[in-house]
Protein backbone atom coordinates (compact mmCIF):
# COMPACT_ATOMS: atom_id res chain seq x y z
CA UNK A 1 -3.94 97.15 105.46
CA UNK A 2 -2.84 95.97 108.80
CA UNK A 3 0.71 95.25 110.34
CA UNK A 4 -0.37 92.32 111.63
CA UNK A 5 0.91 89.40 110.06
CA UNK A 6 -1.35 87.10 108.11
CA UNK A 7 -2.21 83.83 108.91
CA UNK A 8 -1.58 81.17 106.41
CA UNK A 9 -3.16 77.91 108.52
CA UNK A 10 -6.49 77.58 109.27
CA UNK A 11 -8.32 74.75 110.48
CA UNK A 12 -11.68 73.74 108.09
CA UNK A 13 -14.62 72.30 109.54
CA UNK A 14 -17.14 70.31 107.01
CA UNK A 15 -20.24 71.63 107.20
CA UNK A 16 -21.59 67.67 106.11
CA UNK A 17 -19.70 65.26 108.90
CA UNK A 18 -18.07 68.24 111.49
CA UNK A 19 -14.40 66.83 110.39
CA UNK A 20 -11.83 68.91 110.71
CA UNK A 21 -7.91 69.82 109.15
CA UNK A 22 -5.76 72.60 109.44
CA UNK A 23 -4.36 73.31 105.91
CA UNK A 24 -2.56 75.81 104.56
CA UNK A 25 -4.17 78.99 102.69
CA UNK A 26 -2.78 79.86 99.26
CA UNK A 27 -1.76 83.26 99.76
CA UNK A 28 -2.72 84.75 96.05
CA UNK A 29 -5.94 83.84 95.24
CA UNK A 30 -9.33 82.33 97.08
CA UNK A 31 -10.03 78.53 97.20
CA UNK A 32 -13.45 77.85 95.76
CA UNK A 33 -13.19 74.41 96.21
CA UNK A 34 -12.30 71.78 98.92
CA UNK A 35 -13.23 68.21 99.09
CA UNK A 36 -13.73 66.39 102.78
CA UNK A 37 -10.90 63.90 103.50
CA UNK A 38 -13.47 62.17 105.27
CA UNK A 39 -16.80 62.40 104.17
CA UNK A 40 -15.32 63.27 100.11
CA UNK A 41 -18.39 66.16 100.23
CA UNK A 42 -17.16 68.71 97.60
CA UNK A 43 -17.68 72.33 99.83
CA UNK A 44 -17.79 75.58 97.98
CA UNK A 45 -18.47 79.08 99.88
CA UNK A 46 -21.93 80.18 101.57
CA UNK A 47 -23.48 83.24 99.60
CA UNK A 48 -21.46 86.53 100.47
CA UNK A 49 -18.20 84.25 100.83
CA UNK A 50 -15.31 84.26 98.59
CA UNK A 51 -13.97 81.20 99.28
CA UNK A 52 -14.23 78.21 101.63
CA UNK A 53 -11.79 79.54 103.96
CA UNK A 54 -14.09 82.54 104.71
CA UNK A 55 -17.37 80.56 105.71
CA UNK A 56 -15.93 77.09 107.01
CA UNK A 57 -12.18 77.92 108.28
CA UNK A 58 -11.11 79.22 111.49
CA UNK A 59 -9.00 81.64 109.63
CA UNK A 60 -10.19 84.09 106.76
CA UNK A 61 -7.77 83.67 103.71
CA UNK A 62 -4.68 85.78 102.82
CA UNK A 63 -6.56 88.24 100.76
CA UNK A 64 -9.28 88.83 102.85
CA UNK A 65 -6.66 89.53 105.78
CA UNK A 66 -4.64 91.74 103.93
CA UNK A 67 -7.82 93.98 102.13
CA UNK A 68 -7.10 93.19 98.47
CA UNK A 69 -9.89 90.33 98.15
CA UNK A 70 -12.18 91.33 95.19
CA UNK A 71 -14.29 88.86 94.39
């Protein structure tokens, strides 16, 4: 683990329509899910991601940051 702190926001770019919203990361568990405000395209992770955070956000999510991500 680092001492750097971890970043909660990150902003999410769809894949479908290039839209994009910073939102805030849950910080206990990986988001599988996220639906487009704008284009309503239900995104889930690319292969090798755990969660839409890791392959669309600018951020990696909270467990990925801190190390204790096993999925």
């Amino acid at each position: 683990m680092s001492n750097t702190a971890v970043q909660l926001q990150s902003i999410i770019t769809c894949p479908h329509c290039g839209h994009q919203k910073e939102e805030t990361m849950p910080t206990d568990a990986c988001q599988y899910f996220y639906v487009c405000e704008n284009c309503h395209q239900r995104l889930q992770p690319k292969a090798g991601d755990c969660c839409v955070y890791c392959s669309y956000g600018s951020v990696k999510c909270p467990p990925v940051q801190q190390g204790t991500c096993h999925c």
